[in-house]
C-alpha atoms as a PDB file:
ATOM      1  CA  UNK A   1      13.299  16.266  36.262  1.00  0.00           C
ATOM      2  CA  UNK A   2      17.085  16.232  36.363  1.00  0.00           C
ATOM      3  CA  UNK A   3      19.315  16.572  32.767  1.00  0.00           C
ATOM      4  CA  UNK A   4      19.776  12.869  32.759  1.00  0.00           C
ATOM      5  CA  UNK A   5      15.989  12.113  33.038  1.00  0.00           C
ATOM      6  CA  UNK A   6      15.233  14.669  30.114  1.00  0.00           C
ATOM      7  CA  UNK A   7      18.188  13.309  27.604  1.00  0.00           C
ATOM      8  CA  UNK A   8      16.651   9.661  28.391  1.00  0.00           C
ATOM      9  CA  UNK A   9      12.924  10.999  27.428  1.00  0.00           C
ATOM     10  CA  UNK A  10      13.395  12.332  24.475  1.00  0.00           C
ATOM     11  CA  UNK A  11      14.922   9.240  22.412  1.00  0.00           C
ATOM     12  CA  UNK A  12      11.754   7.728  23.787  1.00  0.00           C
ATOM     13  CA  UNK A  13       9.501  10.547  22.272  1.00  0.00           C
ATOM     14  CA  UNK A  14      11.375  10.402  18.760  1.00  0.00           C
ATOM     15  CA  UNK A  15      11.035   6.574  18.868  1.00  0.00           C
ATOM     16  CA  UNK A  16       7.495   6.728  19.440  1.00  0.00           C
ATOM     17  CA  UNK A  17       7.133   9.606  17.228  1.00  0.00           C
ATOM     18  CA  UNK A  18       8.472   7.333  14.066  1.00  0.00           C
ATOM     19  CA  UNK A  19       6.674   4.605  15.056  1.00  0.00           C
ATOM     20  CA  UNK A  20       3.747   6.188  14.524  1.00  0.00           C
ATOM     21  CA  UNK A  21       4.943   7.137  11.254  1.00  0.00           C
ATOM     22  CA  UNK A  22       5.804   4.740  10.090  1.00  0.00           C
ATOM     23  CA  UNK A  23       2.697   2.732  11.195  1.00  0.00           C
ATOM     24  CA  UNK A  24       0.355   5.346   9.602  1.00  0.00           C
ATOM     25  CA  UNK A  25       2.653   4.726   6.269  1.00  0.00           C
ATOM     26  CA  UNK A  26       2.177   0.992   6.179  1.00  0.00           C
ATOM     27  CA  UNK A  27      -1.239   1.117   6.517  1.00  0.00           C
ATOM     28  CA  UNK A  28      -1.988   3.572   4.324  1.00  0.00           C
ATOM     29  CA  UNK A  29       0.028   1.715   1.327  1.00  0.00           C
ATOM     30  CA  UNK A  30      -2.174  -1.627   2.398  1.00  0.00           C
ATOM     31  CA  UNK A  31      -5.472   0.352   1.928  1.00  0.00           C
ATOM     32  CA  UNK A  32      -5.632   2.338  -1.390  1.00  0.00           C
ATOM     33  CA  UNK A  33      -7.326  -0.590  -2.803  1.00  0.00           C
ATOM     34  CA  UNK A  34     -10.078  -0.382  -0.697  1.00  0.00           C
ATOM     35  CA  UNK A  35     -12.405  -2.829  -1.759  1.00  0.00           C
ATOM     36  CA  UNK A  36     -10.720  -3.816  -4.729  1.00  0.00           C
ATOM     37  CA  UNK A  37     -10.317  -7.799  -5.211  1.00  0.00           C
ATOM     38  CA  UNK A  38      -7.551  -7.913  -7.470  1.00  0.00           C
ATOM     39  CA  UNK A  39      -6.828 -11.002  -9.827  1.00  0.00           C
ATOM     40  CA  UNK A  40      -4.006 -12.145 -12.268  1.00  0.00           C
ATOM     41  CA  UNK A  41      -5.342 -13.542 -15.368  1.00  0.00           C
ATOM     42  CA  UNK A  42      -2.661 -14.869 -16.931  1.00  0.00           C
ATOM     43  CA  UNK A  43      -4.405 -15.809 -20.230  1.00  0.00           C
ATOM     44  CA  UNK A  44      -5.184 -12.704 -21.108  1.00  0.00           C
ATOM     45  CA  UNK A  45      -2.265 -10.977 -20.357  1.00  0.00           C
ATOM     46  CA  UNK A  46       0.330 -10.326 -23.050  1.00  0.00           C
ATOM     47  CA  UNK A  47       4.478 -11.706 -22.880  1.00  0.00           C
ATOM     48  CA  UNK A  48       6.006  -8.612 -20.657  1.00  0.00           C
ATOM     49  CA  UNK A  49       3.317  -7.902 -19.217  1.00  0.00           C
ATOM     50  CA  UNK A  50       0.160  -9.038 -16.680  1.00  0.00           C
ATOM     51  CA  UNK A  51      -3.395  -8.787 -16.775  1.00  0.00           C
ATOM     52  CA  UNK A  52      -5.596  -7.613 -13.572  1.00  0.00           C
ATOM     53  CA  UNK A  53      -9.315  -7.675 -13.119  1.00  0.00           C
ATOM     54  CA  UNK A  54     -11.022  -6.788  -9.679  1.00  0.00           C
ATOM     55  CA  UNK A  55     -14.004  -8.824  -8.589  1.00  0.00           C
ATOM     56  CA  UNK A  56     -15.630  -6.588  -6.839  1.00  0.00           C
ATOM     57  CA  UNK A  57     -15.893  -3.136  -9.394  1.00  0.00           C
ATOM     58  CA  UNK A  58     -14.919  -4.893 -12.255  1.00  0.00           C
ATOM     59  CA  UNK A  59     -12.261  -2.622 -13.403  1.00  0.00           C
ATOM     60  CA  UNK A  60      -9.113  -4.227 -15.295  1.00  0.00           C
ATOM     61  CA  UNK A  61      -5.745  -3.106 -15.624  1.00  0.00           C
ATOM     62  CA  UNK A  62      -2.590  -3.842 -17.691  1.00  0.00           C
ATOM     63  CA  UNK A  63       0.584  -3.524 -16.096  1.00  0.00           C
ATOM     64  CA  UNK A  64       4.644  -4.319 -16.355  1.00  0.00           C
ATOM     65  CA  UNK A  65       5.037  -8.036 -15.389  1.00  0.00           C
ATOM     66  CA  UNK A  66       5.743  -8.348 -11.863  1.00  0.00           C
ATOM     67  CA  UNK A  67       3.575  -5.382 -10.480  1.00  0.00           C
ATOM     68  CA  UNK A  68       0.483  -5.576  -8.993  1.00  0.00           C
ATOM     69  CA  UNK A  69      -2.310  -2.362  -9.093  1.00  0.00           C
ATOM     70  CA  UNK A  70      -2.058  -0.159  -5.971  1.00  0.00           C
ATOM     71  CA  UNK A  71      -5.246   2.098  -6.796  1.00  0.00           C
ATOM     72  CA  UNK A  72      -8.396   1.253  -6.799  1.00  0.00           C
ATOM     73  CA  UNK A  73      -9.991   1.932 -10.572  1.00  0.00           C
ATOM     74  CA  UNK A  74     -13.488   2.172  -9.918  1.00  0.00           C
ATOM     75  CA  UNK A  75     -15.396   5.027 -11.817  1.00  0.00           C
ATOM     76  CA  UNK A  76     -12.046   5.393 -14.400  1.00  0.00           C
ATOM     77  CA  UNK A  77     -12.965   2.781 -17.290  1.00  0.00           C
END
């Protein structure tokens, strides 16, 4: 392979190299819930805040209005 065949490889390699990245990135932030079911209840929840219980463990959470739990919370209450 000639210098001009190399310096067109390896932008390839670093692209593919990031891609898989940030794939394995995305997909790890989409499964730390696991099997968690989350769901807003917004009667229970307080004025700055909102009010998440799972389906599927049962676990609840309080958190800062507008965020959503992450983690999954089963064994912790």
């Amino acid at each position: 392979m000639n210098k001009k065949g190399r310096s067109m490889f390896i932008p390839l390699i670093i692209g593919l190299i990031a891609f898989f990245i940030l794939s394995w990135i995305w997909k790890r932030s989409r499964t730390l819930t696991r099997d968690c079911r989350w769901r807003e209840d917004r009667q229970q929840a307080g004025p700055d805040e909102s009010f998440f219980h799972c389906v599927t463990c049962g676990a609840e959470t309080r958190l800062p209005k507008g965020d959503e739990p992450r983690h999954c919370l089963r064994g912790q209450q």
